[in-house]
C-alpha atoms as a PDB file:
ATOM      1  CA  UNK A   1      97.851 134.167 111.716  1.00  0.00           C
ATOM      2  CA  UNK A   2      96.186 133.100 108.356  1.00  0.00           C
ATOM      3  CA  UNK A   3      94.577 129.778 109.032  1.00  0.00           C
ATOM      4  CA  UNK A   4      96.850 126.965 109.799  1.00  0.00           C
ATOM      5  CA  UNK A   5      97.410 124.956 106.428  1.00  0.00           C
ATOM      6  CA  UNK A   6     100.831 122.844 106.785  1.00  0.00           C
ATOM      7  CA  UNK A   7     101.962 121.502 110.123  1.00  0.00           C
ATOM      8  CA  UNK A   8     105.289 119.684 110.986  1.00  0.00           C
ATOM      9  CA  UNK A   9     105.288 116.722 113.853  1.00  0.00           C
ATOM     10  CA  UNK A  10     108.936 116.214 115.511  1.00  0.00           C
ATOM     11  CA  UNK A  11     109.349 113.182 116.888  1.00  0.00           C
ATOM     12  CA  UNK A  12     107.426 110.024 115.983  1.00  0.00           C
ATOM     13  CA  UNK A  13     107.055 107.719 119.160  1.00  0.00           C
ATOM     14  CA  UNK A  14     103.846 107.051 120.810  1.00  0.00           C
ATOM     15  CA  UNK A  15     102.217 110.273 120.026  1.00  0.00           C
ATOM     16  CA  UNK A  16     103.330 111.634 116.320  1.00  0.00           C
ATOM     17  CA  UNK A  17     101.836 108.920 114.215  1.00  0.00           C
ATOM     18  CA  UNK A  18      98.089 109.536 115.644  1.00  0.00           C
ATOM     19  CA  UNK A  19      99.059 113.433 115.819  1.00  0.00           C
ATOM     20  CA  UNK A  20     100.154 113.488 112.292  1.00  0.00           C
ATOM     21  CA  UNK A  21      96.863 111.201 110.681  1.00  0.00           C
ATOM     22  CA  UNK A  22      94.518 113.529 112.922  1.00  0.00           C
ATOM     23  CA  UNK A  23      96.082 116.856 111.433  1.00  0.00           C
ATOM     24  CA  UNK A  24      95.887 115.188 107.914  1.00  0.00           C
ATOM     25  CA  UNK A  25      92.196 113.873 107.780  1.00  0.00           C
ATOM     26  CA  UNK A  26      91.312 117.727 108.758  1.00  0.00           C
ATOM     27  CA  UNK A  27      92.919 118.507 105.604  1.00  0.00           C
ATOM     28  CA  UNK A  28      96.023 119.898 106.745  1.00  0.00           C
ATOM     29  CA  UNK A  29      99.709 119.204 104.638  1.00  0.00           C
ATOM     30  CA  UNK A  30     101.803 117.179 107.871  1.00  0.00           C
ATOM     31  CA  UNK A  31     105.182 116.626 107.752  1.00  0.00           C
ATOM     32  CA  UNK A  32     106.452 113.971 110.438  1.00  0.00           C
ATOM     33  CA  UNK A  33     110.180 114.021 111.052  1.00  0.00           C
ATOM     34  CA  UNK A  34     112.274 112.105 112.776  1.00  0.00           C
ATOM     35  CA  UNK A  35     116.004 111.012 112.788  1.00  0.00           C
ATOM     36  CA  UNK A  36     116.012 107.808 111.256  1.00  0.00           C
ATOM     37  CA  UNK A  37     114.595 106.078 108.758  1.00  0.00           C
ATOM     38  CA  UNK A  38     113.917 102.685 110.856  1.00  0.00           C
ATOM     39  CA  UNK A  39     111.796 105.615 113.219  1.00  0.00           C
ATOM     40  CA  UNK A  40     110.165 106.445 110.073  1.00  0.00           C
ATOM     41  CA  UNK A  41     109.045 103.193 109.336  1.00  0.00           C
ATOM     42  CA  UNK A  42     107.558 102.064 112.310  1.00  0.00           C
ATOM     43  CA  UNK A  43     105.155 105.534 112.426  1.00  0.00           C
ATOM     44  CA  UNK A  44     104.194 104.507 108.813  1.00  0.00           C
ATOM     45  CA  UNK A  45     102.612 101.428 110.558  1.00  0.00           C
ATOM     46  CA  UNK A  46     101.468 103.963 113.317  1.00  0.00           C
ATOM     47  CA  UNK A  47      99.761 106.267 110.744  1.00  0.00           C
ATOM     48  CA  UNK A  48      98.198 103.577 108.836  1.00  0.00           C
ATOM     49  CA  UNK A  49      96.604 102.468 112.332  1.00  0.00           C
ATOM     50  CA  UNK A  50      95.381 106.176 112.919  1.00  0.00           C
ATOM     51  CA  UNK A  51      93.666 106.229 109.627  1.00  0.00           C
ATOM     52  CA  UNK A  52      91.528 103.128 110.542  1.00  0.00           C
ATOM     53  CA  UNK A  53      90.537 104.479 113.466  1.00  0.00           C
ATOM     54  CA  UNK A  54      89.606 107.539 112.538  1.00  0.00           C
ATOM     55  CA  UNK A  55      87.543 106.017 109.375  1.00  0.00           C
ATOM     56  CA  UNK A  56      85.603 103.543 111.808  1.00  0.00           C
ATOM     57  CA  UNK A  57      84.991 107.146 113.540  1.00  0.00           C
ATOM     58  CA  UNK A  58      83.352 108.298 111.118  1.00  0.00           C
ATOM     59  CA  UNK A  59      82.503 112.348 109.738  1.00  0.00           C
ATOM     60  CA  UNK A  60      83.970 113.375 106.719  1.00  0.00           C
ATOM     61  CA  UNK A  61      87.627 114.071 105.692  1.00  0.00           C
ATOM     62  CA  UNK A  62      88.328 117.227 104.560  1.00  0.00           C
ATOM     63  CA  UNK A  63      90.677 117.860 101.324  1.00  0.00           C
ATOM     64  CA  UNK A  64      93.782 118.386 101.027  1.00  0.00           C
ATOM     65  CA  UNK A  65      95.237 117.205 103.605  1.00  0.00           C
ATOM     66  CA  UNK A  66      98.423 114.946 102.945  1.00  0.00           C
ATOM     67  CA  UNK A  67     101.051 113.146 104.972  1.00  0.00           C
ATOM     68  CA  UNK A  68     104.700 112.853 104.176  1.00  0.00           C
ATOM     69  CA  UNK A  69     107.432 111.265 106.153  1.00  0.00           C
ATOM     70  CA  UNK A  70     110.933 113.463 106.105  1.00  0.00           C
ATOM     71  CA  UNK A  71     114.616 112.745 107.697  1.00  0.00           C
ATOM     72  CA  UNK A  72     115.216 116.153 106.966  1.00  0.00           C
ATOM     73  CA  UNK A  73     114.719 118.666 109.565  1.00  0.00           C
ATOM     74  CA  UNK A  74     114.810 122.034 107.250  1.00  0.00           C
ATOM     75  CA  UNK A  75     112.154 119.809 104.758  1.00  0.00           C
ATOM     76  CA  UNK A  76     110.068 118.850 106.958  1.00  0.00           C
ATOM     77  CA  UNK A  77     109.831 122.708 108.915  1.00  0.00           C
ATOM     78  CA  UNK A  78     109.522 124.234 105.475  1.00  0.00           C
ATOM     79  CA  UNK A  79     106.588 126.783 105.276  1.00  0.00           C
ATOM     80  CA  UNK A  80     104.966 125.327 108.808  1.00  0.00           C
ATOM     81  CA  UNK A  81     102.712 126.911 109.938  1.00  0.00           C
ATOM     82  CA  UNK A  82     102.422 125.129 113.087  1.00  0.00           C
ATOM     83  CA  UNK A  83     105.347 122.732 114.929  1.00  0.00           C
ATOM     84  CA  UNK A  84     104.199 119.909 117.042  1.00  0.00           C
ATOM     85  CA  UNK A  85     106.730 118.768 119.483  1.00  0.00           C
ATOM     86  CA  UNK A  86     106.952 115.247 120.396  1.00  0.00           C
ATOM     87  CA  UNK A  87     110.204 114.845 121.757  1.00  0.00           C
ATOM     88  CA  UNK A  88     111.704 112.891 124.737  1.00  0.00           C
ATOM     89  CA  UNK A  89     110.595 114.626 127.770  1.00  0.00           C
ATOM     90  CA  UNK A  90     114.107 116.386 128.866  1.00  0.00           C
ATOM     91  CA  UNK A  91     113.832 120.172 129.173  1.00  0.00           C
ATOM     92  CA  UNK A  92     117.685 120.961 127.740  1.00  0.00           C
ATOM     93  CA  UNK A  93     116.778 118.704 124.577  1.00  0.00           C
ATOM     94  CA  UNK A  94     113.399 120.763 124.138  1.00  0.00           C
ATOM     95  CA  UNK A  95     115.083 123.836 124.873  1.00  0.00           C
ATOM     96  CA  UNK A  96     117.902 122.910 121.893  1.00  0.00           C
ATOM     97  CA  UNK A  97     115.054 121.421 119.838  1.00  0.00           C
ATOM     98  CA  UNK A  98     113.173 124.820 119.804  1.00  0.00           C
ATOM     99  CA  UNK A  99     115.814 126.987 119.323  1.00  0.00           C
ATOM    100  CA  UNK A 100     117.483 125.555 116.276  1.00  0.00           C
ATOM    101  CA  UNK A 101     113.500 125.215 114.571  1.00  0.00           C
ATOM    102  CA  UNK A 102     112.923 129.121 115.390  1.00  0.00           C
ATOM    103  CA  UNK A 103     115.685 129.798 112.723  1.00  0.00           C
ATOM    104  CA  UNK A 104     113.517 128.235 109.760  1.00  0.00           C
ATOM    105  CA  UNK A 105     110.196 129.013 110.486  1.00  0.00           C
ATOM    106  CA  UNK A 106     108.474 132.575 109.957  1.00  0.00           C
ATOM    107  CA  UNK A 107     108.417 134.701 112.449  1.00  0.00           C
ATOM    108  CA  UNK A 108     104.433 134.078 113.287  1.00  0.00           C
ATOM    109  CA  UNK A 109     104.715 130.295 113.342  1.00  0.00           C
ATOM    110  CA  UNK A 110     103.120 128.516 116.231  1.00  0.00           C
ATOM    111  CA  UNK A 111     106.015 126.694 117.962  1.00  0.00           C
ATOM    112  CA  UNK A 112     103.397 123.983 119.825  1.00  0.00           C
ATOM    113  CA  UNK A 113     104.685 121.348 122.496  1.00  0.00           C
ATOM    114  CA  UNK A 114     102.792 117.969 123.682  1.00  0.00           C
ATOM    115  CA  UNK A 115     104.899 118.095 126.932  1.00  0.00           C
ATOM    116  CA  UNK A 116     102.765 116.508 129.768  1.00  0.00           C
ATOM    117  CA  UNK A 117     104.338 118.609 132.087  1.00  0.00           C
ATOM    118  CA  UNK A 118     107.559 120.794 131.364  1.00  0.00           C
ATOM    119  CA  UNK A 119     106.959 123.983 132.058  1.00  0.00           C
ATOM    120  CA  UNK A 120     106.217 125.850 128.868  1.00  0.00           C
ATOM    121  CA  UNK A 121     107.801 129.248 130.199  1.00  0.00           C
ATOM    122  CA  UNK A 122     111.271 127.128 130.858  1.00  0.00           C
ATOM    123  CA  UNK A 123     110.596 125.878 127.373  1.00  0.00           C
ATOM    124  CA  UNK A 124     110.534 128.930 125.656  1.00  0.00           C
ATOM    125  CA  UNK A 125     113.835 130.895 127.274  1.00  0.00           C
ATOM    126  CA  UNK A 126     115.792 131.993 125.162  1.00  0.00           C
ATOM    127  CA  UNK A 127     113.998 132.103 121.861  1.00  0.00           C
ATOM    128  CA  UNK A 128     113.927 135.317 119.550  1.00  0.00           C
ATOM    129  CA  UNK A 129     110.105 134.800 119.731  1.00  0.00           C
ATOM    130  CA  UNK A 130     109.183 133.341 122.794  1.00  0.00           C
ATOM    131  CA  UNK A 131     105.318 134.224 122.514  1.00  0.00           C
ATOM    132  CA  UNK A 132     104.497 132.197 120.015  1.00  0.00           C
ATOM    133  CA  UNK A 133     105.533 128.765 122.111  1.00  0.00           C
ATOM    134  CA  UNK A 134     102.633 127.021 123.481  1.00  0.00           C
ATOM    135  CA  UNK A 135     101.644 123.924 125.175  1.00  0.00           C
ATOM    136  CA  UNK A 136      99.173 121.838 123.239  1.00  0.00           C
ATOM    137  CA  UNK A 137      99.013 118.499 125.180  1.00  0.00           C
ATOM    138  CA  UNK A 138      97.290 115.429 123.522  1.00  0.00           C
ATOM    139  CA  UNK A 139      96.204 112.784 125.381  1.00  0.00           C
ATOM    140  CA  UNK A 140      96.775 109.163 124.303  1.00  0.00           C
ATOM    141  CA  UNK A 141      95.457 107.748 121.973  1.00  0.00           C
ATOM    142  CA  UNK A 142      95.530 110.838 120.300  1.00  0.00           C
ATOM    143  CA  UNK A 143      93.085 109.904 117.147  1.00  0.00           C
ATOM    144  CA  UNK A 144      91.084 108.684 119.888  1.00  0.00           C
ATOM    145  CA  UNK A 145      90.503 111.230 122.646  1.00  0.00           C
ATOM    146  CA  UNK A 146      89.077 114.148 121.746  1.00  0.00           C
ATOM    147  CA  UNK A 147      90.617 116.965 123.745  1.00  0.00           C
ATOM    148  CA  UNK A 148      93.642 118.994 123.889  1.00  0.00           C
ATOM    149  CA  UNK A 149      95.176 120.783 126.553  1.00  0.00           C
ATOM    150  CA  UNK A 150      96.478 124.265 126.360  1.00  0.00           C
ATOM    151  CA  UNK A 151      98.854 125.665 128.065  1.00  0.00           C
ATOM    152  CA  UNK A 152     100.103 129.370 127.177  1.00  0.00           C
ATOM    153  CA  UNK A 153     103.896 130.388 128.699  1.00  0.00           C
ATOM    154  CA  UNK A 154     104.517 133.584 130.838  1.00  0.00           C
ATOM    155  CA  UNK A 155     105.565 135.081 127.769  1.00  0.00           C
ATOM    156  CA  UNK A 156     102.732 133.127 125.416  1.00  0.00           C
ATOM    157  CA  UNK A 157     100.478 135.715 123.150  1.00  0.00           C
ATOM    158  CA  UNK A 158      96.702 136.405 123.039  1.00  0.00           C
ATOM    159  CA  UNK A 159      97.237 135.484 119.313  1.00  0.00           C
ATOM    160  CA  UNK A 160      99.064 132.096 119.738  1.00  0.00           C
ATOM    161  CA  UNK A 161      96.572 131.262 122.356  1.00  0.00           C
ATOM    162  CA  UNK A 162      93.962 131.934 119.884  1.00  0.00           C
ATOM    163  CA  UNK A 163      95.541 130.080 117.213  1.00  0.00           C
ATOM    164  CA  UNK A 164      96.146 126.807 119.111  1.00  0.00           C
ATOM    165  CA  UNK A 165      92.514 126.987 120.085  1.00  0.00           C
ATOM    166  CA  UNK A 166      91.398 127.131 116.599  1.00  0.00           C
ATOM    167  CA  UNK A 167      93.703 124.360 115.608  1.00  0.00           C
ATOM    168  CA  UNK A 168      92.311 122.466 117.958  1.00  0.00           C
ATOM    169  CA  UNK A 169      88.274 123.115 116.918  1.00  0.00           C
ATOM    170  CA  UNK A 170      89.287 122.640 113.334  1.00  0.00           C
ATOM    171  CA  UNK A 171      90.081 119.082 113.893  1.00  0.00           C
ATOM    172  CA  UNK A 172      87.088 118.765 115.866  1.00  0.00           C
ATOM    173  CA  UNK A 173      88.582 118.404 119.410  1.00  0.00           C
ATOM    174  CA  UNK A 174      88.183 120.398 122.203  1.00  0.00           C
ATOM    175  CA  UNK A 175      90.303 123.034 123.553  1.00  0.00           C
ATOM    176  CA  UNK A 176      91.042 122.774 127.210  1.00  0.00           C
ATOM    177  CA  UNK A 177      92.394 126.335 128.272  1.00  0.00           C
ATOM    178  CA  UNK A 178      94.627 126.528 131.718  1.00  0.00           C
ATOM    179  CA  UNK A 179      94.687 129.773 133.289  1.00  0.00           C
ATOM    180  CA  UNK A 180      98.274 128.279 134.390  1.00  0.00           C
ATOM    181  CA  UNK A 181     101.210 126.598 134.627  1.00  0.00           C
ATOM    182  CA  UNK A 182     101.222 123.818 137.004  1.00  0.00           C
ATOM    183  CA  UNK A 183     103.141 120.872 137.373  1.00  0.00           C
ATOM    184  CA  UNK A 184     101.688 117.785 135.235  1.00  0.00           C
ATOM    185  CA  UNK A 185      99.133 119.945 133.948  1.00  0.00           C
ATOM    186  CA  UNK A 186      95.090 119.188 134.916  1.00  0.00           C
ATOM    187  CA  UNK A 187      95.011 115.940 132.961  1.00  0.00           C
ATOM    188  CA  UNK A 188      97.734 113.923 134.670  1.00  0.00           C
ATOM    189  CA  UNK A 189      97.247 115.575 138.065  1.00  0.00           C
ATOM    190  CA  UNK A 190      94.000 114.118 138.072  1.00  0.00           C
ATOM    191  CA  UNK A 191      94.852 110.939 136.824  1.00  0.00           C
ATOM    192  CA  UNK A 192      97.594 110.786 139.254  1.00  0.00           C
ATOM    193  CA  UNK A 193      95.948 112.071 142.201  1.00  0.00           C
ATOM    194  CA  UNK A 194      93.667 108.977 141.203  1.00  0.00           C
ATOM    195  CA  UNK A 195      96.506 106.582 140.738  1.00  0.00           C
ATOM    196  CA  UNK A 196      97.469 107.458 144.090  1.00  0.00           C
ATOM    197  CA  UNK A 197      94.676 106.607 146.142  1.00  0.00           C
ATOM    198  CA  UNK A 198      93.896 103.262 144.305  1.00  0.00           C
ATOM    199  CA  UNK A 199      97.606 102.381 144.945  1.00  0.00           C
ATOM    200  CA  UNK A 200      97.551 103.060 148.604  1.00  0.00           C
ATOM    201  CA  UNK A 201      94.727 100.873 149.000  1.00  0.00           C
ATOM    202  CA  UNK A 202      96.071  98.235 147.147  1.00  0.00           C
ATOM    203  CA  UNK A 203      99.169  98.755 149.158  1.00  0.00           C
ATOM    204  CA  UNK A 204      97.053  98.898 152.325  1.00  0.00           C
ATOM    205  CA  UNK A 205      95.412  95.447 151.233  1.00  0.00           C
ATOM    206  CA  UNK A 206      91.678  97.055 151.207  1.00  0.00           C
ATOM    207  CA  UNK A 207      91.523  95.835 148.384  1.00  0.00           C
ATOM    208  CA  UNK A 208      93.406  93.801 145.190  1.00  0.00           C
ATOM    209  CA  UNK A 209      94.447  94.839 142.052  1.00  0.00           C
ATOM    210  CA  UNK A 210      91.334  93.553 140.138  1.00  0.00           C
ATOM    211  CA  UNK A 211      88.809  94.299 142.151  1.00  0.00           C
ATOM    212  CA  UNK A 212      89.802  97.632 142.457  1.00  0.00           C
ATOM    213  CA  UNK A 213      89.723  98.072 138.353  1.00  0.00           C
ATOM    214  CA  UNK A 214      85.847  96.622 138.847  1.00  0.00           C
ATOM    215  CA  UNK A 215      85.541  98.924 141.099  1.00  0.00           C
ATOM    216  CA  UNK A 216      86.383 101.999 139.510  1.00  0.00           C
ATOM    217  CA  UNK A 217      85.674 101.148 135.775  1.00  0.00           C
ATOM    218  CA  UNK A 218      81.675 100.253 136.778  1.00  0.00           C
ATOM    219  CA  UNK A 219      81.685 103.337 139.770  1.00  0.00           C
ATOM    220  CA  UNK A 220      83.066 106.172 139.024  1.00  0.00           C
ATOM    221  CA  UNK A 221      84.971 105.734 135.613  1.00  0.00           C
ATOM    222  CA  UNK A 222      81.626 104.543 134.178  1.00  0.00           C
ATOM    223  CA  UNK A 223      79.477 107.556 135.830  1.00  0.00           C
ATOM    224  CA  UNK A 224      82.162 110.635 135.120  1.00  0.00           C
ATOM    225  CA  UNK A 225      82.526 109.895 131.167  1.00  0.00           C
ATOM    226  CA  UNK A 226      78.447 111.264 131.231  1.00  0.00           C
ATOM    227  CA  UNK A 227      78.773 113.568 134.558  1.00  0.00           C
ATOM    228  CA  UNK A 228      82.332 114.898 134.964  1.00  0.00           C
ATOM    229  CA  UNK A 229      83.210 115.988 138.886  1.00  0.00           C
ATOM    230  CA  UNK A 230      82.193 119.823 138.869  1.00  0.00           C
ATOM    231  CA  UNK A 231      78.592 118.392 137.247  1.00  0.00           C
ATOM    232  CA  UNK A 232      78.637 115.614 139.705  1.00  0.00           C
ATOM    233  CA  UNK A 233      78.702 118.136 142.740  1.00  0.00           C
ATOM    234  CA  UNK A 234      75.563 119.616 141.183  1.00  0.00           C
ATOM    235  CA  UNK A 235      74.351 116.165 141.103  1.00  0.00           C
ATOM    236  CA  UNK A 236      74.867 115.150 144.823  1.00  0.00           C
ATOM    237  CA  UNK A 237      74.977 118.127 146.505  1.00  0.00           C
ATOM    238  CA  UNK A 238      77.602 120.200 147.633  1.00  0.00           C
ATOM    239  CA  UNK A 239      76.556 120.528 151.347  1.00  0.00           C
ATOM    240  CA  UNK A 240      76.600 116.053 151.054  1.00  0.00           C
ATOM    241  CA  UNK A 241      79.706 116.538 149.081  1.00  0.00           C
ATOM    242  CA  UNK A 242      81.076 118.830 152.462  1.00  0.00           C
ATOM    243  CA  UNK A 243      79.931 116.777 154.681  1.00  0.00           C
ATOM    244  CA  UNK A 244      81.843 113.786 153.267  1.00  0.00           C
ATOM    245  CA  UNK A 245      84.833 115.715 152.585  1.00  0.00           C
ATOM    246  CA  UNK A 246      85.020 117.073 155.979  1.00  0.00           C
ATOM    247  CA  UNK A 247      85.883 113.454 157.563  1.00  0.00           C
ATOM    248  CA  UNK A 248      87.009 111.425 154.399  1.00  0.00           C
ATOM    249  CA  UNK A 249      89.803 113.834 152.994  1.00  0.00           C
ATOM    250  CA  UNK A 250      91.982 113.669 156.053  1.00  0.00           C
ATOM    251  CA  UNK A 251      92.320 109.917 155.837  1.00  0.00           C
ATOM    252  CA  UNK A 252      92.564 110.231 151.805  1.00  0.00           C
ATOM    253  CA  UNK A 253      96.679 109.310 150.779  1.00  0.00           C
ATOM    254  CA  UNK A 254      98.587 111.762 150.990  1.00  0.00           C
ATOM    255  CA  UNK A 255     101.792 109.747 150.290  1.00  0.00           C
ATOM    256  CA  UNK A 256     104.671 112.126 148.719  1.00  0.00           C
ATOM    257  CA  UNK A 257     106.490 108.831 147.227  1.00  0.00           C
ATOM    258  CA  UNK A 258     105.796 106.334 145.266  1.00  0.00           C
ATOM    259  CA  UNK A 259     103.837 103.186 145.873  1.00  0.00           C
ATOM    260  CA  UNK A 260     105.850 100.006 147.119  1.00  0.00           C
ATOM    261  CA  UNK A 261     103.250  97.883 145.165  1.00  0.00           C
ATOM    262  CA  UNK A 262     105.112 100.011 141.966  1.00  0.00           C
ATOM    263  CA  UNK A 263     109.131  99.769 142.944  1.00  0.00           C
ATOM    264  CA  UNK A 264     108.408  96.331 143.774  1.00  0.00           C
ATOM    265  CA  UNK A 265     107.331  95.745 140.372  1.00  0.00           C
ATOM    266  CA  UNK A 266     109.753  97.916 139.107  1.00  0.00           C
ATOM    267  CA  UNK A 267     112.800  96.405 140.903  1.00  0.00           C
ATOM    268  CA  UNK A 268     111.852  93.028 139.465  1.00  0.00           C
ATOM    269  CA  UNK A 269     112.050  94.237 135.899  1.00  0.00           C
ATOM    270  CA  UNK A 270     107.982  94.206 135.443  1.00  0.00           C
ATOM    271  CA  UNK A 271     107.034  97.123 133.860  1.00  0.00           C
ATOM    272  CA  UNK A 272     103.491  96.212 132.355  1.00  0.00           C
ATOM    273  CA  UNK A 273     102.403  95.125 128.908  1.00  0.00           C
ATOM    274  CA  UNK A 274     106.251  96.333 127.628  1.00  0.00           C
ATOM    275  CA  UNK A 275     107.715  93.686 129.357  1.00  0.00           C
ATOM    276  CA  UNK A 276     104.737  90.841 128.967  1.00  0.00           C
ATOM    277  CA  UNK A 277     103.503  91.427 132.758  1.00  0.00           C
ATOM    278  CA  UNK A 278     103.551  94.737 135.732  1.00  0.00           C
ATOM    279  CA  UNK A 279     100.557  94.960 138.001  1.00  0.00           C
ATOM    280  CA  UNK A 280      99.087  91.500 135.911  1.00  0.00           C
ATOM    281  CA  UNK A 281     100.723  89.025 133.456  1.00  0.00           C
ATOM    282  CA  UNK A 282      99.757  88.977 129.814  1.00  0.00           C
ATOM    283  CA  UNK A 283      99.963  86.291 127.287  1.00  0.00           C
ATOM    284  CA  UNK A 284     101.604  86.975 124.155  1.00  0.00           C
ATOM    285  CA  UNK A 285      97.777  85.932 122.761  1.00  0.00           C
ATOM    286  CA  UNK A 286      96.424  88.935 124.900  1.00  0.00           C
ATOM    287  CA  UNK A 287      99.126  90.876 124.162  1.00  0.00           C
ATOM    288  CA  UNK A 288      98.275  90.357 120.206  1.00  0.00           C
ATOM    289  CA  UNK A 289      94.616  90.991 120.786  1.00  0.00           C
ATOM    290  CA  UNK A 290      94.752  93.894 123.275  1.00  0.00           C
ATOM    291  CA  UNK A 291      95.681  96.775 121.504  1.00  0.00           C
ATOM    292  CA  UNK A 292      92.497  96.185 119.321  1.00  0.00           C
ATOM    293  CA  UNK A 293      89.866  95.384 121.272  1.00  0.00           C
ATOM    294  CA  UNK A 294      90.737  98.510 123.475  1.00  0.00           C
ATOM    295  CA  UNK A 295      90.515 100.762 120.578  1.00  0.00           C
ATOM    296  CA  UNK A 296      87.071  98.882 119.364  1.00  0.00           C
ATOM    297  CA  UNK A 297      85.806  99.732 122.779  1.00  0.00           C
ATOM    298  CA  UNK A 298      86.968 103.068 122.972  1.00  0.00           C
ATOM    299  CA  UNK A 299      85.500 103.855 119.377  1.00  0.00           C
ATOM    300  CA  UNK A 300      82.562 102.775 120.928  1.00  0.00           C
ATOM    301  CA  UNK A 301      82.385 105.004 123.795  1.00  0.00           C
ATOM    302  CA  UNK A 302      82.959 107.975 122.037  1.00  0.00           C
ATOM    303  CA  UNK A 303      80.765 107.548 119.324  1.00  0.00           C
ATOM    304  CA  UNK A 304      77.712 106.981 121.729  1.00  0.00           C
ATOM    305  CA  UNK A 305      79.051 110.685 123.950  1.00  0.00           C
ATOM    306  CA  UNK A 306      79.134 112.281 120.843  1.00  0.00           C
ATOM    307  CA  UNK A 307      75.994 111.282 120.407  1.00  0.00           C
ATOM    308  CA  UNK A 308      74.569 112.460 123.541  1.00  0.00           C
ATOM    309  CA  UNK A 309      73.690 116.428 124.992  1.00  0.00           C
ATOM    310  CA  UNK A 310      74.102 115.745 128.517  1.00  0.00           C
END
């Protein structure tokens, strides 16, 4: 592929807004569809958030990059060169989704999904050109975190891989290359694997709900955004590291269900800051000030790691 110079986002929820104003400040044309034009309005608001973020970043905006918001799928696929799906996360709408885009693109046009888990290969069956679908999974915030999964099919090619990963250094993220399709990915394996544990000892009454987020925020979530876990093995040791692991992992969760802590929660209709309270209750004050003074602080973080060579 030529480089990558117009780029169409499907699907403006959670993800497409930041998506779209990321693509655009790397001066690449974005279109970002979606089926209404109440949807439409409410990623405007979404965009214009993105922007300030990404100026209170910092670095440079390239030109000619520029944002429109379209209603109409064949406008908004027009001359892509690159299709970021955003969709609901339900293989036979993906699978419909995908197949009715491959008739207006060109034939070398990098069909990209932010699935967090669907397997790309089930994704891509089917289509007339199945090698060019890929897996490019942001994580959320997208205009915030730096680093993009990728995830080629069975039937994914050398050049689409190589295309995504350019993509995704021309924006100035990082490309995070799986040999292989697994379930959830790396990202969300991890995180769950981690969501896990803390649950089960919340659930085991070790420990509460608070001083458990002390716990791991000023522990481990503090140490691995400077020494990520392969590193950190360096760092202790890896015949400590065995010797712990060879009595702690067999009393580590290994709970195939979910946590009661959750469906208890769940059953009572709390569902977390959507619903005003989940695992803690929210004011509608904190609720109005939350969203920003999250982002402020994670601005903050990832201004001072970009800053460091560690």
């Amino acid at each position: 592929m030529s480089e990558i110079s117009r780029a169409a986002v499907i699907g403006t929820g959670t993800m497409g807004p930041g998506m779209g104003a990321v693509l655009e400040r790397a001066g690449i044309d974005v279109a970002l569809y979606d089926v209404s034009e109440e949807a439409l309005e409410r990623a405007k608001k979404g965009v214009e958030i993105a922007r300030g973020v990404l100026e209170r970043l910092g670095g440079e905006a390239r030109e000619g990059g520029e944002l429109r918001f379209e209603t109409d799928l064949a406008a908004a696929l027009e001359g892509a060169d690159v299709v970021l799906e955003a969709i609901p996360e339900k293989l036979e709408l993906k699978q419909e989704a995908l197949a009715e885009w491959e008739r207006h693109l060109a034939d070398d046009a990098v069909i990209a999904s932010n699935t967090s888990g669907i397997p790309i290969t089930k994704m891509a069956e089917g289509l007339e050109h199945s090698e060019r679908v890929i897996g490019m999974h942001w994580s959320n915030p997208p205009q915030l975190i730096p680093m993009i999964e990728v995830i080629p099919g069975e039937r994914t090619s050398e050049e689409t891989i190589a295309a995504a990963q350019a993509l995704i250094e021309r924006i100035g993220y990082y490309p995070c290359l799986l040999k292989k399709e697994v379930p959830g990915f790396v990202e969300n394996r991890v995180l769950y694997a981690i969501m896990r544990e803390c649950l089960a000892l919340v659930d085991e009454g070790v420990i509460d709900a608070e001083e458990l987020d002390l716990n791991v925020k000023w522990g481990i979530g503090y140490k691995l955004s400077v020494i990520p876990p392969m590193q950190l093995l360096d760092v202790a040791g890896l015949d400590i590291y065995e010797s712990v692991a060879g009595y702690l992992n067999s009393d580590l969760s290994t709970e195939p269900g979910v946590s009661a802590t959750i469906t208890g929660l769940t059953g009572e209709g709390k569902l977390g800051i959507k619903t005003g309270g989940g695992m803690f209750e929210y004011s509608q004050d904190e609720l109005a000030e939350l969203p920003a003074k999250r982002a402020a602080a994670l601005v903050a973080v990832r201004k001072t790691l970009d800053d460091q060579d560690v």
